[in-house]
N, C-alpha and C. Protein backbone atom coordinates (compact mmCIF):
# COMPACT_ATOMS: atom_id res chain seq x y z
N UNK A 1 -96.40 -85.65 -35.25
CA UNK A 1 -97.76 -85.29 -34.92
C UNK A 1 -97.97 -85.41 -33.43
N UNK A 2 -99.03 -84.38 -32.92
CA UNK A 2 -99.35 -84.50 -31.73
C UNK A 2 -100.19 -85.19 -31.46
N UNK A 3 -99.87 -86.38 -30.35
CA UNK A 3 -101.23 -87.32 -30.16
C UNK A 3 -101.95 -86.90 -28.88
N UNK A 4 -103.26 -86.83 -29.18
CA UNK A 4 -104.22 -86.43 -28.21
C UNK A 4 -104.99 -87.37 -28.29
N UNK A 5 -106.08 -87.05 -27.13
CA UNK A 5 -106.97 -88.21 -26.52
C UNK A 5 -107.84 -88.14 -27.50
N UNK A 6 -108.18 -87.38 -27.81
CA UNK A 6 -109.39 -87.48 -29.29
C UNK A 6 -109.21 -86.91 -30.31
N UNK A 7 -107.67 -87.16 -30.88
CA UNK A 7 -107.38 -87.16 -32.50
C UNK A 7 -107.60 -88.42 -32.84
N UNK A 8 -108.25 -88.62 -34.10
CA UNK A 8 -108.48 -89.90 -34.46
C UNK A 8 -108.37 -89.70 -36.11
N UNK A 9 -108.20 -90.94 -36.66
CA UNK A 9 -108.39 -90.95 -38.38
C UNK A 9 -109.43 -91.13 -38.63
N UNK A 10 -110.14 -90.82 -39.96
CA UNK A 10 -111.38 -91.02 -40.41
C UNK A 10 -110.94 -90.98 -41.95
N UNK A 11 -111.24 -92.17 -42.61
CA UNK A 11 -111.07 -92.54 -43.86
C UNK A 11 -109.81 -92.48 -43.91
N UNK A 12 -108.62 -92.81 -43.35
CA UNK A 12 -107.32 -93.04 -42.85
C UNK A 12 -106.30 -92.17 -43.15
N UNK A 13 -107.21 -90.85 -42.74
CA UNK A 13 -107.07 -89.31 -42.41
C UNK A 13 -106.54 -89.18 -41.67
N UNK A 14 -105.14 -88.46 -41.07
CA UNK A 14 -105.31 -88.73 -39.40
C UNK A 14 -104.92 -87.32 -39.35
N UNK A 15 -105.51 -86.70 -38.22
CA UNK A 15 -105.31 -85.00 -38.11
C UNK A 15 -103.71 -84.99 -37.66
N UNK A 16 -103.17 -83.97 -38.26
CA UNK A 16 -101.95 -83.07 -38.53
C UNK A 16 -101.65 -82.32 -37.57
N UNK A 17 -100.78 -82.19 -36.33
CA UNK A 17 -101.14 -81.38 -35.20
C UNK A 17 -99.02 -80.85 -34.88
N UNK A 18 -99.17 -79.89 -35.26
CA UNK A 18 -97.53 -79.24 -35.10
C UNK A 18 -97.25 -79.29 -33.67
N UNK A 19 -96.19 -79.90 -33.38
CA UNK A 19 -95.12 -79.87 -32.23
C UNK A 19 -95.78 -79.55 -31.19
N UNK A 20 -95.63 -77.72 -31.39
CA UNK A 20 -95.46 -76.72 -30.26
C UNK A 20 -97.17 -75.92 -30.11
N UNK A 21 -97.90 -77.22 -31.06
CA UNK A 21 -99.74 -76.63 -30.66
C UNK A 21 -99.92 -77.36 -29.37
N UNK A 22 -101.41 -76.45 -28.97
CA UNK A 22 -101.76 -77.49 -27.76
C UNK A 22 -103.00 -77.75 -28.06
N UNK A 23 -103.29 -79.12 -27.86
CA UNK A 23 -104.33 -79.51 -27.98
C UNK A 23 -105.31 -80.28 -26.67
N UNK A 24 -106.47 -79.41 -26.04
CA UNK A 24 -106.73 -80.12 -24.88
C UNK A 24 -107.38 -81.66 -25.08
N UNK A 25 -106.95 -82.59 -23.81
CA UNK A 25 -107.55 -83.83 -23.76
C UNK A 25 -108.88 -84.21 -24.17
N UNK A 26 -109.61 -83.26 -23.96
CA UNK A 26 -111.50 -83.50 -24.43
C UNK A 26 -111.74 -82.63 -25.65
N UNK A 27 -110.67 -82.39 -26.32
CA UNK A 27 -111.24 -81.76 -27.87
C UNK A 27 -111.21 -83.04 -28.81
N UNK A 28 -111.72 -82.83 -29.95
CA UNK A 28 -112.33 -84.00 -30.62
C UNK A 28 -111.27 -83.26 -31.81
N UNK A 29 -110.50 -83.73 -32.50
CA UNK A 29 -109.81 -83.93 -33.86
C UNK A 29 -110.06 -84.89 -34.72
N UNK A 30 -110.69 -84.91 -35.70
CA UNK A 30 -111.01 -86.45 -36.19
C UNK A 30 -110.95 -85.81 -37.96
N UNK A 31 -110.39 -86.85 -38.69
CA UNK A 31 -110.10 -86.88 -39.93
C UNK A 31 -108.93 -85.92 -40.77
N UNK A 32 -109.29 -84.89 -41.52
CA UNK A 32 -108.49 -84.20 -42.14
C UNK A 32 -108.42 -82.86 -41.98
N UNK A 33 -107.73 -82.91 -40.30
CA UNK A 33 -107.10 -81.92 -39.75
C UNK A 33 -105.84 -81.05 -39.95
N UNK A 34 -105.55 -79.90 -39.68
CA UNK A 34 -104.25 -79.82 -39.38
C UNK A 34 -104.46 -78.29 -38.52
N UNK A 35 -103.32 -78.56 -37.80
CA UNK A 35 -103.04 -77.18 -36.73
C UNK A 35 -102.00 -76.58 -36.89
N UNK A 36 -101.88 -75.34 -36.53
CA UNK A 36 -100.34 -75.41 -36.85
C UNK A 36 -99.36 -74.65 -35.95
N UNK A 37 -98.32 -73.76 -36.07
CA UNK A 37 -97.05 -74.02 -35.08
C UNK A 37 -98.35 -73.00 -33.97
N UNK A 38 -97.95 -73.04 -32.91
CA UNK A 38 -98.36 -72.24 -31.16
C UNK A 38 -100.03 -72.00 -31.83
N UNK A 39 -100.51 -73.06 -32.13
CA UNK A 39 -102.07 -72.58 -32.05
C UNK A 39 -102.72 -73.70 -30.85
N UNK A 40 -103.98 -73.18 -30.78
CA UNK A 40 -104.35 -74.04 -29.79
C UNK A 40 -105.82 -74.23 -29.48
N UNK A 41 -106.21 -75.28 -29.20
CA UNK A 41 -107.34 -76.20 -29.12
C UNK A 41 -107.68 -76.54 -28.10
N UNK A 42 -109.10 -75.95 -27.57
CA UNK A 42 -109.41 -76.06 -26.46
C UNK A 42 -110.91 -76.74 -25.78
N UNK A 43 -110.92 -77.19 -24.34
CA UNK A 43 -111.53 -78.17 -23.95
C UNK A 43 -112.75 -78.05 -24.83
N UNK A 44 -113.20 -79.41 -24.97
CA UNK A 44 -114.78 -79.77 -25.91
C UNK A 44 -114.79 -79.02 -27.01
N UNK A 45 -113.61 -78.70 -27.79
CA UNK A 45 -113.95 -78.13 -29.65
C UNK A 45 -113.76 -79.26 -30.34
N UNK A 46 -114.68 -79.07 -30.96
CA UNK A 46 -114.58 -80.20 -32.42
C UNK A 46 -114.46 -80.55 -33.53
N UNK A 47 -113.57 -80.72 -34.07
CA UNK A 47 -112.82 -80.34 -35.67
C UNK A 47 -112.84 -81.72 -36.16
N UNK A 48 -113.89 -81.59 -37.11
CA UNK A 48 -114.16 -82.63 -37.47
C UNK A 48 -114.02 -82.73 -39.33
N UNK A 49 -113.13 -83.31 -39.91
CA UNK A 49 -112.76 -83.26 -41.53
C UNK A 49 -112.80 -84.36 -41.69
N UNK A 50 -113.71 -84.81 -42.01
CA UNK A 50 -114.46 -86.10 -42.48
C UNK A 50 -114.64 -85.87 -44.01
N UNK A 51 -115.52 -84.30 -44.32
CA UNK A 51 -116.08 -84.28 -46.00
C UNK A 51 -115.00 -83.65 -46.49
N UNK A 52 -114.52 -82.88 -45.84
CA UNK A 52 -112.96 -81.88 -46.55
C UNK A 52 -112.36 -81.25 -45.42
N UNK A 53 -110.81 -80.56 -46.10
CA UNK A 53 -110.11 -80.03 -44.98
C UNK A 53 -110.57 -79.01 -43.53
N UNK A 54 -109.96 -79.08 -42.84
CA UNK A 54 -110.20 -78.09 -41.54
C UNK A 54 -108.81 -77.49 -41.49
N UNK A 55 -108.44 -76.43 -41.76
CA UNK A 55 -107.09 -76.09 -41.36
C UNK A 55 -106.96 -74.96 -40.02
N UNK A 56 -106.32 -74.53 -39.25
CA UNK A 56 -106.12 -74.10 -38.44
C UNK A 56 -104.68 -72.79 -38.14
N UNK A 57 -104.48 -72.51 -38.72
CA UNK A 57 -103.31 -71.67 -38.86
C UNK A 57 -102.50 -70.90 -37.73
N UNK A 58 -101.48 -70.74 -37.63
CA UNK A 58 -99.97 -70.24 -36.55
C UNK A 58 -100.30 -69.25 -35.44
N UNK A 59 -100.69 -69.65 -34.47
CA UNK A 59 -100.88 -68.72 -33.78
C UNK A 59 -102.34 -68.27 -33.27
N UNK A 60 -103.18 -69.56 -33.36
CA UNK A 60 -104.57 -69.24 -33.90
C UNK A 60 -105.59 -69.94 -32.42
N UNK A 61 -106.30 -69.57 -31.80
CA UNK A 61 -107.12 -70.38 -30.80
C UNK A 61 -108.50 -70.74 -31.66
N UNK A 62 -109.20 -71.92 -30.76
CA UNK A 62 -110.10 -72.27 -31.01
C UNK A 62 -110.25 -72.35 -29.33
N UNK A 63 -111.75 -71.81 -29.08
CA UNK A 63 -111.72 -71.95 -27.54
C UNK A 63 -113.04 -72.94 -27.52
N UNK A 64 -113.14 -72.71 -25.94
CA UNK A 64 -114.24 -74.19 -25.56
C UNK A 64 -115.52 -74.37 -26.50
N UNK A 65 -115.49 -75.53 -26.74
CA UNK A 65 -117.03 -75.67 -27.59
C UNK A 65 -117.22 -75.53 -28.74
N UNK A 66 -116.16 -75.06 -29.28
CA UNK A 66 -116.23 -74.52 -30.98
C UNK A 66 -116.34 -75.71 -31.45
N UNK A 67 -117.15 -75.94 -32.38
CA UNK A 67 -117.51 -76.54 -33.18
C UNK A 67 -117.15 -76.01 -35.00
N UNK A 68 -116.05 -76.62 -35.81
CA UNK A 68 -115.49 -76.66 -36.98
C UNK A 68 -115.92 -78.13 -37.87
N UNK A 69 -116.61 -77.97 -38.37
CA UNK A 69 -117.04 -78.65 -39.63
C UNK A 69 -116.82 -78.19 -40.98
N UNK A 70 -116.60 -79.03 -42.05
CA UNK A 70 -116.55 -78.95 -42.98
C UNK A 70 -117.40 -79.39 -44.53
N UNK A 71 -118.25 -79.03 -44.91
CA UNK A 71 -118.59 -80.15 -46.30
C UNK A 71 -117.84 -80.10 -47.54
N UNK A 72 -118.14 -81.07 -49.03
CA UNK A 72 -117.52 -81.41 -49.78
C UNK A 72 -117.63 -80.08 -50.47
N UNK A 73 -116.15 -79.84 -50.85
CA UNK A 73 -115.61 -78.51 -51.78
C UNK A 73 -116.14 -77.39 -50.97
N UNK A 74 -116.43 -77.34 -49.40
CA UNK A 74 -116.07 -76.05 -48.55
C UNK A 74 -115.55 -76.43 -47.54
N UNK A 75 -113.81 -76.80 -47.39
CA UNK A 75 -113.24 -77.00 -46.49
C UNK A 75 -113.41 -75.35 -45.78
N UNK A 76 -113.22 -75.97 -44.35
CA UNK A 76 -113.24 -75.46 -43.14
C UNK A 76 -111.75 -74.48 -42.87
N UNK A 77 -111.46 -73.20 -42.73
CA UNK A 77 -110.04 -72.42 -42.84
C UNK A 77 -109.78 -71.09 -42.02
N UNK A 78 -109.08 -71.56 -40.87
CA UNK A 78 -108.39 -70.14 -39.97
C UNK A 78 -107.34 -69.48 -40.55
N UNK A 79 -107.10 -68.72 -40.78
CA UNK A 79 -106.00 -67.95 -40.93
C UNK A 79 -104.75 -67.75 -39.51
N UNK A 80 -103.81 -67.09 -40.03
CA UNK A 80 -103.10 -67.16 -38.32
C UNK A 80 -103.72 -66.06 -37.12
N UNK A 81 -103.13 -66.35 -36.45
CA UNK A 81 -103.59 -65.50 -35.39
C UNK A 81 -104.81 -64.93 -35.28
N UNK A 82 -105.89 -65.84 -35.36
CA UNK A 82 -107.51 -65.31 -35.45
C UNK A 82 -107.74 -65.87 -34.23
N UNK A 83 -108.89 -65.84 -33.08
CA UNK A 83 -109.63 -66.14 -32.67
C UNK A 83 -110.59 -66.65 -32.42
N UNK A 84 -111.40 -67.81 -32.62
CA UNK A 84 -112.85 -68.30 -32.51
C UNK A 84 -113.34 -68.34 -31.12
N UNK A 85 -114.16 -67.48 -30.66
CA UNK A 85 -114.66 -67.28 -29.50
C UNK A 85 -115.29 -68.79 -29.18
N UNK A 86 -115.38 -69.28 -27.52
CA UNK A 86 -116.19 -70.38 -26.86
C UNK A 86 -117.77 -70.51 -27.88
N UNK A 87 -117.92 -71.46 -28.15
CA UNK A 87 -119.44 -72.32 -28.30
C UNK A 87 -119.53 -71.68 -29.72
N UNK A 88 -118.53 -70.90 -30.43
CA UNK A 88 -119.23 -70.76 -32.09
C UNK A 88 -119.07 -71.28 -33.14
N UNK A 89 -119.37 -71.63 -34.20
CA UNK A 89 -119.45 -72.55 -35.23
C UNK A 89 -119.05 -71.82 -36.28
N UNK A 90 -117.76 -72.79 -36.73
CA UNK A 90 -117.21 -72.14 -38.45
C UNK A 90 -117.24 -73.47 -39.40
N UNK A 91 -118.34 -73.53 -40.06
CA UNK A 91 -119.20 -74.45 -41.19
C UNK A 91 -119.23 -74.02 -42.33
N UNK A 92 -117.67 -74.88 -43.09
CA UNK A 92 -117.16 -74.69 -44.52
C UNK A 92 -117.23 -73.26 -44.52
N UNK A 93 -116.41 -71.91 -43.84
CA UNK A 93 -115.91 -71.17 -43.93
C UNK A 93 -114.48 -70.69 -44.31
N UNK A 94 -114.24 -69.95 -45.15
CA UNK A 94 -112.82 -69.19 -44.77
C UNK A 94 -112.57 -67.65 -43.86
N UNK A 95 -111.60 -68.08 -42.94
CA UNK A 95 -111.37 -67.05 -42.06
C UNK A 95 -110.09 -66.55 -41.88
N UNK A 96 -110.08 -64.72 -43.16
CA UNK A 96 -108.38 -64.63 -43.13
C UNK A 96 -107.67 -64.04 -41.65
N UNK A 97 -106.20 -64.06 -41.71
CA UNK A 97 -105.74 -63.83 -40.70
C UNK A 97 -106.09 -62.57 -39.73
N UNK A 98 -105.47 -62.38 -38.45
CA UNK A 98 -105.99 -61.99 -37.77
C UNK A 98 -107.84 -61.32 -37.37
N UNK A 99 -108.20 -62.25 -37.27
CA UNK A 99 -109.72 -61.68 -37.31
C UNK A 99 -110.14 -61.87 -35.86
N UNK A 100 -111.43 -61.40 -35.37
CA UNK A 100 -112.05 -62.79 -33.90
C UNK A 100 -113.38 -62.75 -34.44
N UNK A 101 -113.49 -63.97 -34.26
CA UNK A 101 -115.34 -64.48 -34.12
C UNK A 101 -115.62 -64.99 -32.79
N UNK A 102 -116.40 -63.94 -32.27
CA UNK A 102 -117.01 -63.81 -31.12
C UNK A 102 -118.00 -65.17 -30.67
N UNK A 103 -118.37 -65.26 -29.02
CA UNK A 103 -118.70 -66.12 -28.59
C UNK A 103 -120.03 -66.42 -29.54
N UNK A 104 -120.34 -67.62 -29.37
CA UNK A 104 -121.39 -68.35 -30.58
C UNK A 104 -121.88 -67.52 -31.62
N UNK A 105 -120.60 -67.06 -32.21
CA UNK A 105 -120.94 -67.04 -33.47
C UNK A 105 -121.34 -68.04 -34.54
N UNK A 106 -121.74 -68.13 -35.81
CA UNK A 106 -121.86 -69.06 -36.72
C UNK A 106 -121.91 -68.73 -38.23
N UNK A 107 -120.90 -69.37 -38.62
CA UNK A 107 -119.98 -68.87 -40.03
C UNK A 107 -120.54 -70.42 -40.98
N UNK A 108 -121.40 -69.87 -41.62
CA UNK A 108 -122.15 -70.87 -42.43
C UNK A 108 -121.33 -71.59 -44.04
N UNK A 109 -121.29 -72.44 -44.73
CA UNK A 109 -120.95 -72.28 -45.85
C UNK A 109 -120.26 -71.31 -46.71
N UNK A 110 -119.33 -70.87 -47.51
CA UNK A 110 -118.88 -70.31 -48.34
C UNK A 110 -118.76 -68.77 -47.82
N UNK A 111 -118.76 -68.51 -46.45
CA UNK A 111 -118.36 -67.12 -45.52
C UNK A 111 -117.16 -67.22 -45.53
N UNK A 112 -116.71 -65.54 -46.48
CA UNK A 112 -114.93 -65.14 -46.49
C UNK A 112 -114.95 -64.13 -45.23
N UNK A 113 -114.39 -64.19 -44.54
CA UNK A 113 -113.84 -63.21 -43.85
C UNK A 113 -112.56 -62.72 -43.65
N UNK A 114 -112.55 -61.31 -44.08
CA UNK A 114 -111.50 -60.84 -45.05
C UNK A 114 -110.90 -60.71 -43.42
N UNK A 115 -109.04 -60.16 -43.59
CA UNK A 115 -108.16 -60.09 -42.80
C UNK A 115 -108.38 -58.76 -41.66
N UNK A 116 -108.61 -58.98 -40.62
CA UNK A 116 -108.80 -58.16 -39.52
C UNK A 116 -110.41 -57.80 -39.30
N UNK A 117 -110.88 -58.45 -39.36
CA UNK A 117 -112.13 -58.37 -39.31
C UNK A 117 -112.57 -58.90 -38.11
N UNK A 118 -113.70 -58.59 -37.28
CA UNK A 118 -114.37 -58.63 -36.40
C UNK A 118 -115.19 -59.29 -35.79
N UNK A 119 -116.04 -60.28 -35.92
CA UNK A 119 -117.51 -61.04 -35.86
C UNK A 119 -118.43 -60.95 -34.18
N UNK A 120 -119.49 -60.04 -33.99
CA UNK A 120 -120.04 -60.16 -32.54
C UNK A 120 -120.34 -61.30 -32.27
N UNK A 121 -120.44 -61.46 -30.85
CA UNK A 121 -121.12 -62.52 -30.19
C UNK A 121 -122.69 -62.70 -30.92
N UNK A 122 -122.81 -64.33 -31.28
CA UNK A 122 -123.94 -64.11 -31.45
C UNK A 122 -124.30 -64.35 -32.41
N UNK A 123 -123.46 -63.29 -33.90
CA UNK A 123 -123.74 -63.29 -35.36
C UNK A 123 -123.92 -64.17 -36.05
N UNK A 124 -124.71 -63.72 -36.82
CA UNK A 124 -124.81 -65.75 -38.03
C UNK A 124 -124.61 -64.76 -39.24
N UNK A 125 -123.79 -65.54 -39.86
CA UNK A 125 -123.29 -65.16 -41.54
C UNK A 125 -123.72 -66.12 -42.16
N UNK A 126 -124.72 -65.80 -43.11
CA UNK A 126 -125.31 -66.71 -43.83
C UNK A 126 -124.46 -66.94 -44.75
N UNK A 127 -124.66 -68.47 -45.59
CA UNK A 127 -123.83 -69.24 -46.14
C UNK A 127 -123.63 -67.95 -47.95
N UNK A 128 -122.36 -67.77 -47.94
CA UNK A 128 -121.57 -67.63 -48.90
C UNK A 128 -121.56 -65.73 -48.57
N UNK A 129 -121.74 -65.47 -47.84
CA UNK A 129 -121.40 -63.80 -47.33
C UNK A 129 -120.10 -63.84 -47.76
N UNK A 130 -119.59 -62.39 -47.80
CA UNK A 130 -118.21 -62.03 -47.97
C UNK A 130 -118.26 -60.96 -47.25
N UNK A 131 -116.94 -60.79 -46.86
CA UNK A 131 -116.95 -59.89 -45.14
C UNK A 131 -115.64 -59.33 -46.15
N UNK A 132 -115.32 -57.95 -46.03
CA UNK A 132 -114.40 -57.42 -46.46
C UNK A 132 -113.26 -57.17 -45.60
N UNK A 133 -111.91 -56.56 -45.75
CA UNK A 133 -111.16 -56.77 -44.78
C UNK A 133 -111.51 -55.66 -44.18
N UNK A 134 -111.07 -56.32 -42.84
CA UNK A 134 -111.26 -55.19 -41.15
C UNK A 134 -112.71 -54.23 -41.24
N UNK A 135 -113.47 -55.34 -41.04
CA UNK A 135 -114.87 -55.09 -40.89
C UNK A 135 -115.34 -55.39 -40.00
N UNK A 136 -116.46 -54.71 -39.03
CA UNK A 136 -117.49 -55.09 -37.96
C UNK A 136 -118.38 -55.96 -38.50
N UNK A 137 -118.86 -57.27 -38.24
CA UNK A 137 -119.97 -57.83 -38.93
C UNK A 137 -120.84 -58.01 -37.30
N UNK A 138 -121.94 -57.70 -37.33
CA UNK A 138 -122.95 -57.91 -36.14
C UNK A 138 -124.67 -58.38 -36.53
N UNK A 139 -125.06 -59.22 -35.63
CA UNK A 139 -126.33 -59.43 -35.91
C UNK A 139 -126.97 -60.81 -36.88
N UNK A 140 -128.19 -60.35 -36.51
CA UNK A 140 -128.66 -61.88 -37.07
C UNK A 140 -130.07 -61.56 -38.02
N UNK A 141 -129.76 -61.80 -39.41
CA UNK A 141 -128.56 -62.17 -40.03
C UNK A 141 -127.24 -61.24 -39.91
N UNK A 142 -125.79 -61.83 -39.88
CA UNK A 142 -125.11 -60.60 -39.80
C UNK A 142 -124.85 -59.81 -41.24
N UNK A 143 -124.04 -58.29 -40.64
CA UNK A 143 -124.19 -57.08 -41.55
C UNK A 143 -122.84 -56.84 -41.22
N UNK A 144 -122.24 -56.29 -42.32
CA UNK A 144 -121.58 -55.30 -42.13
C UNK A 144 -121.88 -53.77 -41.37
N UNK A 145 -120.83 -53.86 -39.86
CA UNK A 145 -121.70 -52.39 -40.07
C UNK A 145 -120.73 -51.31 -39.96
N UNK A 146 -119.66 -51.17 -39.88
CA UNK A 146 -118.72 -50.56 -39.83
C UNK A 146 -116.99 -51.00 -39.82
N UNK A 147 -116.10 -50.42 -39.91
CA UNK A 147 -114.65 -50.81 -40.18
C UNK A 147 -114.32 -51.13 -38.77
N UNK A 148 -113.51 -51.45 -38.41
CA UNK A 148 -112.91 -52.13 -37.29
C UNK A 148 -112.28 -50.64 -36.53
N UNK A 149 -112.48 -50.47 -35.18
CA UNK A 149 -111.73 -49.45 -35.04
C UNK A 149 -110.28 -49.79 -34.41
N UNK A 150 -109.30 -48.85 -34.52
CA UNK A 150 -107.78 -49.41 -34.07
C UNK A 150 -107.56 -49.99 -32.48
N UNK A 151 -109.03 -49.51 -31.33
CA UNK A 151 -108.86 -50.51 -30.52
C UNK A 151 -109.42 -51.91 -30.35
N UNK A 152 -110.11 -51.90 -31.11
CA UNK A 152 -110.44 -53.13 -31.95
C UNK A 152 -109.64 -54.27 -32.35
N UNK A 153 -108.90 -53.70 -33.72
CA UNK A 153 -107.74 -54.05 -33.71
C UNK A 153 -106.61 -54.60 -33.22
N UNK A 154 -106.71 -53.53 -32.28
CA UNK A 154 -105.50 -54.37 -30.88
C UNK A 154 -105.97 -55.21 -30.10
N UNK A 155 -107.13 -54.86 -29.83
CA UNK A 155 -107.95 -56.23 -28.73
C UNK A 155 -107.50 -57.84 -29.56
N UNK A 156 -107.80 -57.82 -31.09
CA UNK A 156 -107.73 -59.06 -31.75
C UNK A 156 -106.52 -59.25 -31.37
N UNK A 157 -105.22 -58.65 -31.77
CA UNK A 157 -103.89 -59.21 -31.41
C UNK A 157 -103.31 -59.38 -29.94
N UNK A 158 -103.88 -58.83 -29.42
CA UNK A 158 -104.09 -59.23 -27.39
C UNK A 158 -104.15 -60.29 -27.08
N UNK A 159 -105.79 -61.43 -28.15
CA UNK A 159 -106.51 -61.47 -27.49
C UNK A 159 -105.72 -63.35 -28.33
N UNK A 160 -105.04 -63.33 -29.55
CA UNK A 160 -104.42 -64.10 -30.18
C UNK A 160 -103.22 -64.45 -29.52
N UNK A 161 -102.20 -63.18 -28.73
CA UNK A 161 -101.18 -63.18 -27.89
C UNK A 161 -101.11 -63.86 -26.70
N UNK A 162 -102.38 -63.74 -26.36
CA UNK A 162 -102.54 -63.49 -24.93
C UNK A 162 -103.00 -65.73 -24.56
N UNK A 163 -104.00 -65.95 -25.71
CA UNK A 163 -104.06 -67.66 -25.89
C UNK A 163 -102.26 -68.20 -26.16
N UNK A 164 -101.89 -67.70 -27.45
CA UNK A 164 -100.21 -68.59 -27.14
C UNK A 164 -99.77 -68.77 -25.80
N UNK A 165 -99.93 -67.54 -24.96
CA UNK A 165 -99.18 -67.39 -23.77
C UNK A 165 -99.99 -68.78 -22.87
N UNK A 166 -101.01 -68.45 -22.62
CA UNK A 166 -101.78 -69.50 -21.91
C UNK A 166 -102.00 -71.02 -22.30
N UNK A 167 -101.55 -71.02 -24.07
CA UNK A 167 -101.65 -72.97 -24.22
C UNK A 167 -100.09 -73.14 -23.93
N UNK A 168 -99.16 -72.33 -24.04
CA UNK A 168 -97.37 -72.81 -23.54
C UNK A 168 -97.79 -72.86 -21.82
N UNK A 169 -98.12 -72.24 -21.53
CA UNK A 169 -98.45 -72.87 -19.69
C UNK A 169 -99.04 -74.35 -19.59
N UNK A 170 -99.93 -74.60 -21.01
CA UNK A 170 -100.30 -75.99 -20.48
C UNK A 170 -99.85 -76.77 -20.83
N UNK A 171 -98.98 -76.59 -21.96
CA UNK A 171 -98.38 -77.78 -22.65
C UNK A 171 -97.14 -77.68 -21.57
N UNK A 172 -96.64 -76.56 -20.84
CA UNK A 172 -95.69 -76.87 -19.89
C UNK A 172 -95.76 -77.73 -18.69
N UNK A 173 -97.40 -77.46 -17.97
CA UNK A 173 -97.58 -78.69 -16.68
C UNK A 173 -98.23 -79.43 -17.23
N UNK A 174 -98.42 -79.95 -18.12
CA UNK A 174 -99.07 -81.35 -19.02
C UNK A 174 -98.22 -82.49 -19.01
């Protein structure tokens, strides 16, 4: 496990953090975490699995500020190579692979978001939505409003590529 400045146990939980993740010094990990291989965790996010799991999946960022909570029987779930944009909140969500949720977004309770899917800056998905795969969801409340288009698409895997590249720079001068 990777020890960081603010992984901690909670109910003698202790977050799960693979090798080759990076996890910055001022992110908060506490309880029943796990990350997994080249994902990465960044300054002031807070993953907190205290009521149930938080998982984090291969290849996957969490950027500044995100805030990941979980309650009882809606653990908290990234898929690989997704994105969570700076300052947005994924609260007892599932989020399948490759997707991005845009800057402060907020993914409420029992929100699926199917594989390649989209989320604007901004959006709130009210608790137990289902987002189909490679969908635009925008707005407040958010909507479906259209399919993802193929530069779309590529932006998400850029934008998943492009974080591995930048947490191996830090875990390199760290």
């Amino acid at each position: 496990m990777s020890e960081g400045v603010g992984n901690r146990a909670s109910a003698h939980r202790a977050p799960q953090v693979d090798d080759s993740a990076f996890v910055a010094p001022s992110a908060i990990l506490e309880g029943q975490v796990r990350v997994g291989a080249r994902a990465s965790i960044w300054p002031l996010a807070v993953l907190r699995g205290d009521s149930d799991t938080i998982t984090v999946g291969e290849d996957t960022n969490v950027q500044d500020g995100v805030v990941m909570h979980a309650d009882p029987g809606f653990p908290a779930t990234l898929g690989s190579r997704v994105t969570v944009g700076h300052r947005a909140v994924v609260h007892g969500a599932q989020v399948d692979d490759d997707c991005l949720v845009g800057i402060g977004a907020i993914l409420l309770n029992g929100v699926h978001l199917g594989a390649g899917s989209l989320v604007g800056a901004g959006a709130v998905l009210t608790e137990g939505m289902q987002v189909p795969p490679g969908s635009v969801v925008l707005g407040v409340p958010g909507r479906v409003v259209r399919p993802v288009t193929d530069r779309q698409r590529q932006r998400i895997q850029d934008s998943a590529a492009s974080y591995v590249k930048a947490s191996r720079r830090q875990k390199e001068t760290s």
